[in-house]
C-alpha atoms as a PDB file:
ATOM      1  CA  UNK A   1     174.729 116.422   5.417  1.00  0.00           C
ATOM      2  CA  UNK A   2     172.842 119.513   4.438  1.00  0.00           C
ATOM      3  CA  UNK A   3     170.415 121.843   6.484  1.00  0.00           C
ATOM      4  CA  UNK A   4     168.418 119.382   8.158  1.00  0.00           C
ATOM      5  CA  UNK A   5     171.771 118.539  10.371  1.00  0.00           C
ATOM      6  CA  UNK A   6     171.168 118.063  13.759  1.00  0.00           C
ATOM      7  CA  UNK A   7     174.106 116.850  16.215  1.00  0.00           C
ATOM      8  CA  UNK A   8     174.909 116.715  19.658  1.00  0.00           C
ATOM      9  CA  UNK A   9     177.647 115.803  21.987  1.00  0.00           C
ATOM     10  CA  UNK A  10     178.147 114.569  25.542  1.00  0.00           C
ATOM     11  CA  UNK A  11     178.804 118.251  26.297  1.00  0.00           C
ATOM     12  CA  UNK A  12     175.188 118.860  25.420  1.00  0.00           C
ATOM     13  CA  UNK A  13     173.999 115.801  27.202  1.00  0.00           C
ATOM     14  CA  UNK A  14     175.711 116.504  30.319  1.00  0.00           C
ATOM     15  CA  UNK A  15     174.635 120.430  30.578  1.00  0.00           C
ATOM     16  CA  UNK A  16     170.942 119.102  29.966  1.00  0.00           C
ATOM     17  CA  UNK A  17     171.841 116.458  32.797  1.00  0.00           C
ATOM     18  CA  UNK A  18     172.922 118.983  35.101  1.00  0.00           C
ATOM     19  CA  UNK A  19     170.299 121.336  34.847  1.00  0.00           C
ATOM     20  CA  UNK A  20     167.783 118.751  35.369  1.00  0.00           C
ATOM     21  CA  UNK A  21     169.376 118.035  38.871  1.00  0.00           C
ATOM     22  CA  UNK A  22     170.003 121.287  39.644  1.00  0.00           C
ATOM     23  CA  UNK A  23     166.205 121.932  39.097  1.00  0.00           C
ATOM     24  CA  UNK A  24     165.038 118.973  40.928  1.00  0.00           C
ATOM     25  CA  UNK A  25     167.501 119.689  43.878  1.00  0.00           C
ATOM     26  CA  UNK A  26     166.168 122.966  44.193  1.00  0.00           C
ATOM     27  CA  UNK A  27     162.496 121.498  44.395  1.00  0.00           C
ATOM     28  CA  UNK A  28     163.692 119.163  46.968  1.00  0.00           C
ATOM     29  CA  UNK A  29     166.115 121.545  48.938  1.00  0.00           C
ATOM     30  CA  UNK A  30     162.784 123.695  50.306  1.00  0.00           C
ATOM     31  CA  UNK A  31     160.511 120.103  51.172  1.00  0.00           C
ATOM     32  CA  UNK A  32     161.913 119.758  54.602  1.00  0.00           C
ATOM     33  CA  UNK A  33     161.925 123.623  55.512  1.00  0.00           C
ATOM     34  CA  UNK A  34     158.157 123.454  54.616  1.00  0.00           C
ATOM     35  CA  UNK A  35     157.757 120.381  56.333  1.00  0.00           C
ATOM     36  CA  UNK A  36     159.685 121.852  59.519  1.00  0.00           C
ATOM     37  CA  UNK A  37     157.731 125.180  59.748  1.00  0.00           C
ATOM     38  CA  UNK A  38     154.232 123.507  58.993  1.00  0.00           C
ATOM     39  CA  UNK A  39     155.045 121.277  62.367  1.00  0.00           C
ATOM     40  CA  UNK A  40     156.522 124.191  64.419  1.00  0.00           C
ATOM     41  CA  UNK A  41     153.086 125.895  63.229  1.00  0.00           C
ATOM     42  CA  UNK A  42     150.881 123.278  64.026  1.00  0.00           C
ATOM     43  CA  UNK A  43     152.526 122.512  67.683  1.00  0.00           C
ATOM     44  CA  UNK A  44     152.915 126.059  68.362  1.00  0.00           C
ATOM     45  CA  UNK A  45     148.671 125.668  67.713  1.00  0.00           C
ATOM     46  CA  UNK A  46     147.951 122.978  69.892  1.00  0.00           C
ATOM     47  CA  UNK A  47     150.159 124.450  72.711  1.00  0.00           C
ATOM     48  CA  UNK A  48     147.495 127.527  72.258  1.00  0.00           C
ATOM     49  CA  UNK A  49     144.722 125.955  71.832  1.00  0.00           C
ATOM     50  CA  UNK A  50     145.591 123.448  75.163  1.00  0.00           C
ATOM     51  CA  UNK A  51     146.364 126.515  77.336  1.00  0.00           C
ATOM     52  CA  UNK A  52     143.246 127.798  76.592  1.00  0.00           C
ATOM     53  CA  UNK A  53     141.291 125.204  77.343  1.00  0.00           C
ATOM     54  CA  UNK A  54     143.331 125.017  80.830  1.00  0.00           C
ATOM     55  CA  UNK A  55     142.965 128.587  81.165  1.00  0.00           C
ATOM     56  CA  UNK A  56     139.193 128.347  80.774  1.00  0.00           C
ATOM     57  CA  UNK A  57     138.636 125.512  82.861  1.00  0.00           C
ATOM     58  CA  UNK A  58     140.125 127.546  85.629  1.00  0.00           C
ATOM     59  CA  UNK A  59     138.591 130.291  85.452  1.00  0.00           C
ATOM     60  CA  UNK A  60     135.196 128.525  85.396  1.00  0.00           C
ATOM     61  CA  UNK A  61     136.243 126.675  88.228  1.00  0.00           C
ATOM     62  CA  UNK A  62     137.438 130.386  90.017  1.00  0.00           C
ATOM     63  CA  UNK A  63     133.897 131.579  88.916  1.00  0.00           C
ATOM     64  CA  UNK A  64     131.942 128.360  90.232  1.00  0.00           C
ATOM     65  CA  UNK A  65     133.635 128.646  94.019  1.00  0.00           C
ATOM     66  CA  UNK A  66     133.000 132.649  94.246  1.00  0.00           C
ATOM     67  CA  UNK A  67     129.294 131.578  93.168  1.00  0.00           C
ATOM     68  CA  UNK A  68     129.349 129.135  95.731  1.00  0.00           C
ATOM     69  CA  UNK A  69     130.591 131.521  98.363  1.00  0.00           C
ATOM     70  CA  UNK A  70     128.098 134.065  97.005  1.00  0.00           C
ATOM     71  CA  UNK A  71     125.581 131.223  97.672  1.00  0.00           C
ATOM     72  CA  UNK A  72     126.778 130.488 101.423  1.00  0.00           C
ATOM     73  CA  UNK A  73     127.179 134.251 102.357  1.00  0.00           C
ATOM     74  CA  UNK A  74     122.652 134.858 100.952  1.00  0.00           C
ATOM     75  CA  UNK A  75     122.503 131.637 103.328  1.00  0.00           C
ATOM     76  CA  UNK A  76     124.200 133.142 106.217  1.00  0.00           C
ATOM     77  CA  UNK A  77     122.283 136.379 106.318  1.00  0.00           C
ATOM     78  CA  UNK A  78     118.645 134.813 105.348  1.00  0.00           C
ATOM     79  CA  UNK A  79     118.916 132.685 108.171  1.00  0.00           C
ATOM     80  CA  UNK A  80     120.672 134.685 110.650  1.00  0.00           C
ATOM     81  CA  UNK A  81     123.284 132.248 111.400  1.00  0.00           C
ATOM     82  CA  UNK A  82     126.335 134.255 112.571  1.00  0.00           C
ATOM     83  CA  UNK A  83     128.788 131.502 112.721  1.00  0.00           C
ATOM     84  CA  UNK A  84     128.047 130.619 108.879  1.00  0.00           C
ATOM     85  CA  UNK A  85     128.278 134.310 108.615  1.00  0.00           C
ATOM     86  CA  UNK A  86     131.946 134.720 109.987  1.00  0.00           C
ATOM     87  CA  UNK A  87     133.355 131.100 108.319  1.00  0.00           C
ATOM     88  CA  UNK A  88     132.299 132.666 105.021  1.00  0.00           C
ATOM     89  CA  UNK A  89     134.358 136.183 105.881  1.00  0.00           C
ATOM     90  CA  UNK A  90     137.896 137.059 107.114  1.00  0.00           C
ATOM     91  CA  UNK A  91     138.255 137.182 110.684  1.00  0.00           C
ATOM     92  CA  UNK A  92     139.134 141.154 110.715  1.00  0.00           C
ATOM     93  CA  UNK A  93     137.388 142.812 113.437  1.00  0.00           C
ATOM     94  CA  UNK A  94     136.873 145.955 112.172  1.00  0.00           C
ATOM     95  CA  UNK A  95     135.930 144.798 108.532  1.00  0.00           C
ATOM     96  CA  UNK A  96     133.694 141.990 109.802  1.00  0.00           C
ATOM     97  CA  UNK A  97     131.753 144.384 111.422  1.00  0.00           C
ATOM     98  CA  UNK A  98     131.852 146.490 108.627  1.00  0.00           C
ATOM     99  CA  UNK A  99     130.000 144.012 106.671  1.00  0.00           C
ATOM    100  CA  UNK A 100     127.234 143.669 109.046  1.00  0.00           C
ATOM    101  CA  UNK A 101     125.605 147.119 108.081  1.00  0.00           C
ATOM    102  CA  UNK A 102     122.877 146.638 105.381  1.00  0.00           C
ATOM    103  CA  UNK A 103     124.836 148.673 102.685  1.00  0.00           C
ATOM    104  CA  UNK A 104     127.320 145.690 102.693  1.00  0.00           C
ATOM    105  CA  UNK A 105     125.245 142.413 102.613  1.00  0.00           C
ATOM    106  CA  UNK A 106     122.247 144.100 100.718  1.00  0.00           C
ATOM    107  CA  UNK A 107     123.960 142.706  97.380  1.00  0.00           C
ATOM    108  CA  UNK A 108     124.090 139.052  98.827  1.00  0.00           C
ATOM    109  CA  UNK A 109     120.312 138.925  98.770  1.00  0.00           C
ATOM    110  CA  UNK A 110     119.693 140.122  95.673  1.00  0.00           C
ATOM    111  CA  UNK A 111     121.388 137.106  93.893  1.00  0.00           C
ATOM    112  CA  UNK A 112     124.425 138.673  92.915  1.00  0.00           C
ATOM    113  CA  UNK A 113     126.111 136.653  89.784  1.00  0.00           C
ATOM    114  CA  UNK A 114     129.784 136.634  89.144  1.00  0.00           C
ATOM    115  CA  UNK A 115     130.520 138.859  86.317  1.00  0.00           C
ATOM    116  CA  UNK A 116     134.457 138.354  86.512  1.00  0.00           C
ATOM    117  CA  UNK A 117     137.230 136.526  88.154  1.00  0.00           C
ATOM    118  CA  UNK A 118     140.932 137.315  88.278  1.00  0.00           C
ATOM    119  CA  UNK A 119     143.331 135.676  90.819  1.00  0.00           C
ATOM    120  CA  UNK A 120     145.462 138.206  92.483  1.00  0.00           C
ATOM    121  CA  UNK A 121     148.281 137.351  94.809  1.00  0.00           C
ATOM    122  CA  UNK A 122     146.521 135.085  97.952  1.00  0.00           C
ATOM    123  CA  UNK A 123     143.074 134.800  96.338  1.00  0.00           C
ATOM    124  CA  UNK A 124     140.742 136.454  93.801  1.00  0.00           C
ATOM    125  CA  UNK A 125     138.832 139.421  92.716  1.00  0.00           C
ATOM    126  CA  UNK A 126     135.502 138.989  91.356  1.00  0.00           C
ATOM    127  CA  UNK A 127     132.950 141.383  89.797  1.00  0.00           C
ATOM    128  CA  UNK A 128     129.713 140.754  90.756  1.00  0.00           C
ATOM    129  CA  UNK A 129     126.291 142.408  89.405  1.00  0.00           C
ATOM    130  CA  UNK A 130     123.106 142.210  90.685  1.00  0.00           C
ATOM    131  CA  UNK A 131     119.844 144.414  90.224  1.00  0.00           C
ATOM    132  CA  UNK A 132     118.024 146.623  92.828  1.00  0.00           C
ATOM    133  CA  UNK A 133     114.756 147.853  91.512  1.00  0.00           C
ATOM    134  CA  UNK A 134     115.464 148.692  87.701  1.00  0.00           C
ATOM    135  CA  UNK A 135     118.941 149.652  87.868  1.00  0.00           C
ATOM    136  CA  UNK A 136     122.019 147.063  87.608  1.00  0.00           C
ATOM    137  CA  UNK A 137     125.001 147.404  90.192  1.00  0.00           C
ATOM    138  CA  UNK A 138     128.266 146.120  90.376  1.00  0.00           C
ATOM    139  CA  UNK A 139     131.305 145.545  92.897  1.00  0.00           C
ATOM    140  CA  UNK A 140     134.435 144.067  93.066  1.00  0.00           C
ATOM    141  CA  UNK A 141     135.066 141.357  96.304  1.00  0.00           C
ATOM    142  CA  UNK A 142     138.496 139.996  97.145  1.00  0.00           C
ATOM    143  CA  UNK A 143     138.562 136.451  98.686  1.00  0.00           C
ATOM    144  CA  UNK A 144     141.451 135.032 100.190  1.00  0.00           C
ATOM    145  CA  UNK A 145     141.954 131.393  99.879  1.00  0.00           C
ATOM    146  CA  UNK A 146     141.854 130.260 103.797  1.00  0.00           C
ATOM    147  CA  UNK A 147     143.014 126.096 103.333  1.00  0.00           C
ATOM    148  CA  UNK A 148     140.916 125.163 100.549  1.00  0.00           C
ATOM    149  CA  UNK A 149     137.946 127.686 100.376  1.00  0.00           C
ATOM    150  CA  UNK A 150     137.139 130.969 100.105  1.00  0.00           C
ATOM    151  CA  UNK A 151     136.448 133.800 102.098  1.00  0.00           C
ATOM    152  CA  UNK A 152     135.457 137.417 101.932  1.00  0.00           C
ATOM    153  CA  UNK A 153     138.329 140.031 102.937  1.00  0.00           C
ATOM    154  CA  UNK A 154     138.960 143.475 102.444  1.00  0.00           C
ATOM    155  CA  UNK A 155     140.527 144.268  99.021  1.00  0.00           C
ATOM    156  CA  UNK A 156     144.323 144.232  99.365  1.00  0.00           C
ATOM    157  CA  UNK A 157     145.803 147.839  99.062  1.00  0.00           C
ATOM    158  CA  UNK A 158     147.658 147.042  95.926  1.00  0.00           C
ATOM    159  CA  UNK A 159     144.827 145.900  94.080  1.00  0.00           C
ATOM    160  CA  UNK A 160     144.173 149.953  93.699  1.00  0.00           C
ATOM    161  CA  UNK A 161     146.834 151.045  92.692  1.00  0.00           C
ATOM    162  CA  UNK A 162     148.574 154.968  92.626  1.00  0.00           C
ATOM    163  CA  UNK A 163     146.232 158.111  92.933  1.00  0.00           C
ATOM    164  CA  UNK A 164     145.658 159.678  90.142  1.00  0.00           C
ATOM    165  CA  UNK A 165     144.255 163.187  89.087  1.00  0.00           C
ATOM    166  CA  UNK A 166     143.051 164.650  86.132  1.00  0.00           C
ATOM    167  CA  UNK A 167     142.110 167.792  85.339  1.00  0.00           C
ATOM    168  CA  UNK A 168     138.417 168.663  84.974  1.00  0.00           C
ATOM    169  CA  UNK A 169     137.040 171.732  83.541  1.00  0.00           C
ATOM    170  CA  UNK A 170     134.760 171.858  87.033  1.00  0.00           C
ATOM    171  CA  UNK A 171     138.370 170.667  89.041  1.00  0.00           C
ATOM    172  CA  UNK A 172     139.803 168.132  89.707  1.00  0.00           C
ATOM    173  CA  UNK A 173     139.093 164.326  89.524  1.00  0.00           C
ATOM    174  CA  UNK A 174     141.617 162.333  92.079  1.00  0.00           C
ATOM    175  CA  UNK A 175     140.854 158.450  92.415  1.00  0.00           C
ATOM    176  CA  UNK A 176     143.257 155.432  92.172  1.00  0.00           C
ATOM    177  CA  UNK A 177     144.160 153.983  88.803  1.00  0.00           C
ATOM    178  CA  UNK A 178     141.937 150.807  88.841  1.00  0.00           C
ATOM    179  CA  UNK A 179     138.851 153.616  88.578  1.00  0.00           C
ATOM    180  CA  UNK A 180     140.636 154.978  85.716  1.00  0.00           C
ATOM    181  CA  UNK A 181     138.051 153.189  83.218  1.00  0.00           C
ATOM    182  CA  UNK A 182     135.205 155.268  84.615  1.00  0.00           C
ATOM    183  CA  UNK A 183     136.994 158.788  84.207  1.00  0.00           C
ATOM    184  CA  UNK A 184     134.647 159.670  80.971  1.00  0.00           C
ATOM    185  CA  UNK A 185     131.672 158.113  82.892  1.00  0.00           C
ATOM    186  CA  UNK A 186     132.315 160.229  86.188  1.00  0.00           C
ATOM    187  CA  UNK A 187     133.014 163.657  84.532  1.00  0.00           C
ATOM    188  CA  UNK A 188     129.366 163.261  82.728  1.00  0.00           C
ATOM    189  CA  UNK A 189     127.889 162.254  85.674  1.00  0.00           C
ATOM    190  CA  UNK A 190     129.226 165.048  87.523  1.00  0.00           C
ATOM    191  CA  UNK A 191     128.853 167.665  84.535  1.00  0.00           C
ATOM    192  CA  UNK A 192     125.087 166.630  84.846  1.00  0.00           C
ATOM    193  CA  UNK A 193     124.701 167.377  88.303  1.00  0.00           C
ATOM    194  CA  UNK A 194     126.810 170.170  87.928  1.00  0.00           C
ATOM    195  CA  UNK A 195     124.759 171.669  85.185  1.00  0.00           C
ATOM    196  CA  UNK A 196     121.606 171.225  87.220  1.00  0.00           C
ATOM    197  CA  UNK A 197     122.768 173.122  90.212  1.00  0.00           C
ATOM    198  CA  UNK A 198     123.837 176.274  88.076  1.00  0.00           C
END
């Protein structure tokens, strides 16, 4: 017998057995979580990525048909046609004629380009930019889907939102909370002016 001894039993040969399949089982017990959050993750993906492609494909094709009635409404007014004129705007009385004063259709002949479109309840607002002399100008138009097209209307009262005022140290600034991005812009402008006249 002596020192160099070595035995073992089935005691030994069935711990060793266990913890071998204890170890593998644990390796195998976390192979389908993996596999079922790496496929949750990768459709969770594509549904993003396809909604944004939807999503952009609309609003290019929101974009293209403002352009296009940008397009009709510089047609109208080069050529003097009044009835292409009123198909292209809302039949409102008082706003059509409102849109006949020079302030008003001065934009559509200075190829205006759509900066920005965002349905809104029965049609779309769109930024538009153009340039008169050097300096760049911008205005948001509603159209209102009439069938399948678009026409001009007046911006729907909600679109503006509440009043709001703040507190300037020259008084005070009250204007509706879609302006409120320009409050910094306004207060220098009038702190310029303001500063000139003192």
């Amino acid at each position: 017998m002596g020192l160099d001894f070595d035995w073992t039993t089935n005691d030994d040969e069935q711990r060793e057995a266990v913890l071998l399949s204890t170890g593998s089982r644990h390796k195998h017990s976390w192979r389908p979580w993996l596999i079922g959050i790496t496929t949750v993750v990768i459709l969770a993906l594509g549904a993003w990525i396809g909604y944004r492609i939807v999503e952009q494909r609309n609003q290019a094709a929101l974009e293209q048909a403002a352009q296009a009635y940008q397009q009709l409404q510089q047609q109208a007014i080069t050529s003097h046609n009044g009835a292409l004129f009123q198909s292209v705007n809302a039949a409102a009385p008082a706003w059509l004629s409102a849109q006949l004063q020079p302030r008003s259709w001065q934009s559509a002949l200075l190829n205006p380009q759509i900066l920005h479109v965002e349905p809104h309840i029965h049609g779309l607002i769109a930024t538009i930019q153009w340039r008169h002399q050097a300096a760049l100008q911008q205005r948001d138009i509603f159209y209102a889907w009439r069938k399948n097209t678009l026409v001009q209307a007046p911006i729907p009262v909600d679109y503006w939102g509440d009043i709001v005022t703040v507190q300037q140290p020259w008084g005070r600034l009250t204007m509706r909370e879609v302006d409120r991005p320009w409050v910094d812009e306004i207060t220098q402008f009038v702190n310029h002016h303001f500063a000139g006249m003192q």
